[in-house]
C-alpha atoms as a PDB file:
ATOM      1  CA  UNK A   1      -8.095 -66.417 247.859  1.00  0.00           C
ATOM      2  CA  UNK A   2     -10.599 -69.167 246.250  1.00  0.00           C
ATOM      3  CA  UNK A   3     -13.536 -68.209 245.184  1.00  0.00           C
ATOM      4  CA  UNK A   4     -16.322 -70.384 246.944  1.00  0.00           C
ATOM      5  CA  UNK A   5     -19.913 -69.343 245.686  1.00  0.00           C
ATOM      6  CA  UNK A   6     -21.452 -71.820 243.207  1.00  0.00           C
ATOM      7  CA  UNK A   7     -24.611 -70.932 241.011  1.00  0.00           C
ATOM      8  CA  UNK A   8     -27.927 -70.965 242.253  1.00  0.00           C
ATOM      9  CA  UNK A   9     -29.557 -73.222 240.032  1.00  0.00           C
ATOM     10  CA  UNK A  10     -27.416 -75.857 242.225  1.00  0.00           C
ATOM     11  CA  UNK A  11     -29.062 -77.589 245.046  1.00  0.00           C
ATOM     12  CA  UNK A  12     -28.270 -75.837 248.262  1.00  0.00           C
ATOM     13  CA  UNK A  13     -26.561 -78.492 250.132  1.00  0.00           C
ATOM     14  CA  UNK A  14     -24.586 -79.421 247.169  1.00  0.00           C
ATOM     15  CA  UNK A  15     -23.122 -76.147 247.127  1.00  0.00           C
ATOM     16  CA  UNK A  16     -21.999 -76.079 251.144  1.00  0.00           C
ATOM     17  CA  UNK A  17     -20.311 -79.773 250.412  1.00  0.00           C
ATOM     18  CA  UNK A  18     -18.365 -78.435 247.005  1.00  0.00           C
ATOM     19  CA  UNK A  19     -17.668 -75.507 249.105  1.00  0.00           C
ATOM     20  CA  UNK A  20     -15.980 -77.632 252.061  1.00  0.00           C
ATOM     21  CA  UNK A  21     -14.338 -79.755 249.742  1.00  0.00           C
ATOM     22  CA  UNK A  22     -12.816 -77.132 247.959  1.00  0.00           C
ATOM     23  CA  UNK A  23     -11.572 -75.523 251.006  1.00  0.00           C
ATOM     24  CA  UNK A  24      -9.742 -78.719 252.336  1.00  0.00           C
ATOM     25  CA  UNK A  25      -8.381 -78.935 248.161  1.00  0.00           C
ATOM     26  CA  UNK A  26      -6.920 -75.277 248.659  1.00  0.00           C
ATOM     27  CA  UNK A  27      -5.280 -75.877 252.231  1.00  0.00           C
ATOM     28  CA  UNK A  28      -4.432 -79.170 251.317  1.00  0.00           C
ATOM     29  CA  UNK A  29      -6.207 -80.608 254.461  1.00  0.00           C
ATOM     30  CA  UNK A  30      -5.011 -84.482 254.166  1.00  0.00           C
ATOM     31  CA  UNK A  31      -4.424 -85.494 258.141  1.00  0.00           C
ATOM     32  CA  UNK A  32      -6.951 -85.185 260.903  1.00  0.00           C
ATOM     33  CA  UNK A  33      -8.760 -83.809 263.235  1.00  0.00           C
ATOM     34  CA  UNK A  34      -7.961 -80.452 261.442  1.00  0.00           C
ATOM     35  CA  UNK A  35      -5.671 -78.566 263.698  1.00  0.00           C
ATOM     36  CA  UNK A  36      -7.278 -75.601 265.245  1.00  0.00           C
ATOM     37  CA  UNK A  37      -4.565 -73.237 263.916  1.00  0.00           C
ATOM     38  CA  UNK A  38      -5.533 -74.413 260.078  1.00  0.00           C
ATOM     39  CA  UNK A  39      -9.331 -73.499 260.957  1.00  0.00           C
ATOM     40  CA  UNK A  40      -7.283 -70.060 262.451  1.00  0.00           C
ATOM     41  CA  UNK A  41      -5.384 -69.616 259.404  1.00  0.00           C
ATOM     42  CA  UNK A  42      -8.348 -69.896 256.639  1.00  0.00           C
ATOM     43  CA  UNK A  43     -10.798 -67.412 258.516  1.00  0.00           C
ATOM     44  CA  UNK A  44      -7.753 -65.019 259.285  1.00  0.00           C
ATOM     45  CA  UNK A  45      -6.971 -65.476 255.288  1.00  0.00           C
ATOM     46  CA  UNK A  46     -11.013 -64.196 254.424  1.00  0.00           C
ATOM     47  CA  UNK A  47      -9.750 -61.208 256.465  1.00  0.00           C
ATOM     48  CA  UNK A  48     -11.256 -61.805 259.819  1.00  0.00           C
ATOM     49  CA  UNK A  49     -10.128 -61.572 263.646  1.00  0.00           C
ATOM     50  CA  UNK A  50     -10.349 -63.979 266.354  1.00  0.00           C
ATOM     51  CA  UNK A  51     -11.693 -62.863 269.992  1.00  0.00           C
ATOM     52  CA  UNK A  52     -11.799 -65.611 272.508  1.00  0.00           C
ATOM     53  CA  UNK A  53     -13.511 -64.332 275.903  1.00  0.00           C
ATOM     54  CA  UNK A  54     -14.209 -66.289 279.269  1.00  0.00           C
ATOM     55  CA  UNK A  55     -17.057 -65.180 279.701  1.00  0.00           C
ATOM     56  CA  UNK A  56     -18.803 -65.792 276.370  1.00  0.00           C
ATOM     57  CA  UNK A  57     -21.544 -68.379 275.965  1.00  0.00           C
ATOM     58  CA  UNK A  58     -22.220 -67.999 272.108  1.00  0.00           C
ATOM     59  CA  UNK A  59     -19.894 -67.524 269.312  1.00  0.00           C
ATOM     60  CA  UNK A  60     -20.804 -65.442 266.118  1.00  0.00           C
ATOM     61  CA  UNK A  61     -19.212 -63.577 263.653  1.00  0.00           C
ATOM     62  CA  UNK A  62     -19.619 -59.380 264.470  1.00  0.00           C
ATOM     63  CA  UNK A  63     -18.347 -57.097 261.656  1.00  0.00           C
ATOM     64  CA  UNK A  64     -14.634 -58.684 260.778  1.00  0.00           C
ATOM     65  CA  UNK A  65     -14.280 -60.490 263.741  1.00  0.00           C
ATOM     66  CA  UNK A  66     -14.780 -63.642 265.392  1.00  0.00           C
ATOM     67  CA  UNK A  67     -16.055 -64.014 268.978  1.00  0.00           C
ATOM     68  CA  UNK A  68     -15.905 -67.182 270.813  1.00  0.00           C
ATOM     69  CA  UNK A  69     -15.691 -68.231 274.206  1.00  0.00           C
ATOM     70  CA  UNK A  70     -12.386 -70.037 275.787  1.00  0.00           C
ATOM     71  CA  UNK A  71     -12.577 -73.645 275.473  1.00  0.00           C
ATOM     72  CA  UNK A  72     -10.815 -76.237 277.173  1.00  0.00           C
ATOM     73  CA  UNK A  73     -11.490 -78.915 275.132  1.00  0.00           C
ATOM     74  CA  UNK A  74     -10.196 -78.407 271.721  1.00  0.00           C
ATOM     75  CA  UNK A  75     -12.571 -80.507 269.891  1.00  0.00           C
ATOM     76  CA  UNK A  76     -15.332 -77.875 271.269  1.00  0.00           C
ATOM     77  CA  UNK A  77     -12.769 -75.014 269.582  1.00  0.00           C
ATOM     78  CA  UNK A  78     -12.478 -77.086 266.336  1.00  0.00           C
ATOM     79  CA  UNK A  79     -16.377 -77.540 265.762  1.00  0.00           C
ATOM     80  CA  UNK A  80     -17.331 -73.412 267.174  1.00  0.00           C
ATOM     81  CA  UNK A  81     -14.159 -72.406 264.592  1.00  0.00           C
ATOM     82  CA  UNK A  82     -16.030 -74.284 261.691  1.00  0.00           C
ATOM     83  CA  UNK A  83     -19.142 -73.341 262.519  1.00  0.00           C
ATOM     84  CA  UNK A  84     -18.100 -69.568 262.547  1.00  0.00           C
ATOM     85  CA  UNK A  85     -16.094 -70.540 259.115  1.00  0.00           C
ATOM     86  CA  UNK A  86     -19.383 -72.130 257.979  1.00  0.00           C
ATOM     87  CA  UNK A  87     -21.425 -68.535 258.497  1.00  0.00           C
ATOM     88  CA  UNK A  88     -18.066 -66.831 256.537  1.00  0.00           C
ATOM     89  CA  UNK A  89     -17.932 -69.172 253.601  1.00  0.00           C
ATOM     90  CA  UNK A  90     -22.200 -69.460 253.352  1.00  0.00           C
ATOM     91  CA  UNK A  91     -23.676 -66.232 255.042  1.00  0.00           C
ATOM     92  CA  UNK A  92     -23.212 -62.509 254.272  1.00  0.00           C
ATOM     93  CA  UNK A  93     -25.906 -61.380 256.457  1.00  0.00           C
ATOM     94  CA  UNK A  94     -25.699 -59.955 260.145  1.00  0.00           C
ATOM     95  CA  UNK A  95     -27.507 -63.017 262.147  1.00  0.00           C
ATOM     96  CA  UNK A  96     -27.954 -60.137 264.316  1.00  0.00           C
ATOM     97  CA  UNK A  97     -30.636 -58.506 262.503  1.00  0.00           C
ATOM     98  CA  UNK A  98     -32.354 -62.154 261.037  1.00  0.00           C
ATOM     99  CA  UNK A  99     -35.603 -63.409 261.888  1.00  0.00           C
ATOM    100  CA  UNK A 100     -36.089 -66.508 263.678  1.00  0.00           C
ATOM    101  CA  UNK A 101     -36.953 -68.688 260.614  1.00  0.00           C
ATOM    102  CA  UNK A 102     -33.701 -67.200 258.941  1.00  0.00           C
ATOM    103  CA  UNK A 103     -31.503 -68.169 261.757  1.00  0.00           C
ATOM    104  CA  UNK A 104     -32.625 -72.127 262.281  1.00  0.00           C
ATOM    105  CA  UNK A 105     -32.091 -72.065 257.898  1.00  0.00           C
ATOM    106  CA  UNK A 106     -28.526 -70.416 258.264  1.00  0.00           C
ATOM    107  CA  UNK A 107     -27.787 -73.214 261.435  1.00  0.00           C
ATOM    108  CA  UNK A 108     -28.895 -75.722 259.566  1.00  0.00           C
ATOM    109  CA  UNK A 109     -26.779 -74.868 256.510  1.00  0.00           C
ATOM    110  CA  UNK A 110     -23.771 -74.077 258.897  1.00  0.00           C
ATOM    111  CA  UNK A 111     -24.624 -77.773 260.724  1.00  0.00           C
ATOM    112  CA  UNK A 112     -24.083 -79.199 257.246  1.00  0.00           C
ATOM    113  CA  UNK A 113     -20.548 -76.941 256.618  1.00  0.00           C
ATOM    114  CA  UNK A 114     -19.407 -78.447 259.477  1.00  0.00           C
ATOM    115  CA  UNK A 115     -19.842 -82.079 258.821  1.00  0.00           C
ATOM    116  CA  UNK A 116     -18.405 -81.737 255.271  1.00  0.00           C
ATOM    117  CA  UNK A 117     -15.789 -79.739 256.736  1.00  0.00           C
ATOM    118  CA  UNK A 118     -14.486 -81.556 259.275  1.00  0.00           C
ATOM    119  CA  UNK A 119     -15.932 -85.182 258.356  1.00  0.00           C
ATOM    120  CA  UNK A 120     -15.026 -85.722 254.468  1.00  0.00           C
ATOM    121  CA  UNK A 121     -16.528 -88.311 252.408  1.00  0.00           C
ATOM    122  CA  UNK A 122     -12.690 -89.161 251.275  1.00  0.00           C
ATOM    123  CA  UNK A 123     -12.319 -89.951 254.784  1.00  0.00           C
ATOM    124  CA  UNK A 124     -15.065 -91.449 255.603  1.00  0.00           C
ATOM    125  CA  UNK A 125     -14.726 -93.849 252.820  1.00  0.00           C
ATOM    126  CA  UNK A 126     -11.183 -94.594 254.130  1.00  0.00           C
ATOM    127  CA  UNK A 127     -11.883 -95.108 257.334  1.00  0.00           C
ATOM    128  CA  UNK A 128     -15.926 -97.383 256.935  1.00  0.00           C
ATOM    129  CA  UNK A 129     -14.398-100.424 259.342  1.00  0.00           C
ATOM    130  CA  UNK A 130     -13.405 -97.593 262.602  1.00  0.00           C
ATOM    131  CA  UNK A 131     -15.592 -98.279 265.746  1.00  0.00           C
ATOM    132  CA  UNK A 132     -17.198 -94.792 266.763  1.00  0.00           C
ATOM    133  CA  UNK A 133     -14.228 -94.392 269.076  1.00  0.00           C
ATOM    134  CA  UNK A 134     -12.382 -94.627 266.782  1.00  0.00           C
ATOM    135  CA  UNK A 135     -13.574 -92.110 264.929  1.00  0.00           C
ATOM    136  CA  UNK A 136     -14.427 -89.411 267.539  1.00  0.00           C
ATOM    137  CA  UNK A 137     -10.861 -89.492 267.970  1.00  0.00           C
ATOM    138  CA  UNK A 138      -9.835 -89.315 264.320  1.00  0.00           C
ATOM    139  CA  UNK A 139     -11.785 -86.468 263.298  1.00  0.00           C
ATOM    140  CA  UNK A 140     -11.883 -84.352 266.775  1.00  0.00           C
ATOM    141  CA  UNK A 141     -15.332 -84.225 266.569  1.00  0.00           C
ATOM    142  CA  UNK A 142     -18.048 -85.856 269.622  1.00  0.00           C
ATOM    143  CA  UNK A 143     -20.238 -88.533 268.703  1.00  0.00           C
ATOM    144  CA  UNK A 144     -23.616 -86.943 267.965  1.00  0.00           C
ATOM    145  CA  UNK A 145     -21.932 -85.314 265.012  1.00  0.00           C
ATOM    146  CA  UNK A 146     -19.940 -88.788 263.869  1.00  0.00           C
ATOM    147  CA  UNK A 147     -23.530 -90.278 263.900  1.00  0.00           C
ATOM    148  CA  UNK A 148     -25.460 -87.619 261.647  1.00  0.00           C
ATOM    149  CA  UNK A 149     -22.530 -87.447 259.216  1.00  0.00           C
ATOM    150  CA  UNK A 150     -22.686 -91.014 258.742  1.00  0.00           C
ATOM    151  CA  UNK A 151     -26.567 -90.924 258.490  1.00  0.00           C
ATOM    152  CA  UNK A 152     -25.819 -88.194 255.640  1.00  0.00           C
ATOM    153  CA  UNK A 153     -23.055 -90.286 254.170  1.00  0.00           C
ATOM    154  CA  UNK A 154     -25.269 -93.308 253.855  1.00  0.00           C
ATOM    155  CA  UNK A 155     -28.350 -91.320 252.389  1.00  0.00           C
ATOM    156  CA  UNK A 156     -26.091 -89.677 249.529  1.00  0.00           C
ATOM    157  CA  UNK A 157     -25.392 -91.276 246.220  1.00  0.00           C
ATOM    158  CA  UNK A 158     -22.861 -88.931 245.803  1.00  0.00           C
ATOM    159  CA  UNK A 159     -19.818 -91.171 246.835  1.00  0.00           C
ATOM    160  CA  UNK A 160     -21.554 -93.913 244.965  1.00  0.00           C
ATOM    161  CA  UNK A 161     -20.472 -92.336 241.651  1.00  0.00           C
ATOM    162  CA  UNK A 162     -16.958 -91.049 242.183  1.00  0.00           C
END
């Protein structure tokens, strides 16, 4: 298993998107949406369990284990599978026991996981001329989160440079 913590002296964000890219470098993520069962494999590879319930409104990660609701759309299952990756990979705290301030910081972060994760800048670059249809369908994500990772794509400099 990869070791994904970076130094601190590194801005914060930074470290999420060289932790996201790394991850899809070690699973050798090329084709998209990532499948569900790759999300599956990488958290049950940091030693965690997967619960899905019908009854539960609000995923999180308890102990070693995974809780999420059913879902019957599976783009709703990708993004809830990343997110609880994202508080994995970033988090070693029990949300459980975190303040109010702590929690909208650790969603935030986890927000950002997720839009590295599952929308790459490799990809994005690839894939500029798509209508947002388009891409909705390519990356299995809704169109809310197309339209911030694109607003986060534009504002970096990061691709500018590669």
């Amino acid at each position: 298993m990869a070791e994904y913590t970076y130094g601190m002296n590194t801005h914060l964000y930074e470290n999420i998107f060289k932790i996201a890219n790394k991850l899809l470098k070690d699973y050798d993520i090329t084709s998209f949406p990532i499948g569900i069962n790759i999300i599956e494999e990488i958290i049950y590879d940091y030693g965690y369990n997967i619960e899905y319930f019908d009854n539960c409104k609000r995923s999180c990660v308890l102990g070693n284990c995974v809780i999420c609701g059913k879902k019957d759309n599976e783009d709703e299952r990708r993004i809830t599978l990343s997110h609880e990756l994202g508080h994995i990979l970033i988090h070693c705290t029990n949300q459980l026991e975190n303040e109010k301030l702590q929690l909208d910081k650790q969603e935030s972060q986890v927000e950002a996981f997720i839009l590295y994760f599952l929308i790459p800048d490799f990809e994005i670059e690839n894939n500029l001329n798509m209508s947002m249809y388009e891409m909705t369908s390519y990356f299995g994500v809704d169109e809310k989160l197309i339209k911030k990772r694109l607003k986060y794509y534009k504002k970096s400099i990061r691709h500018k440079y590669e």
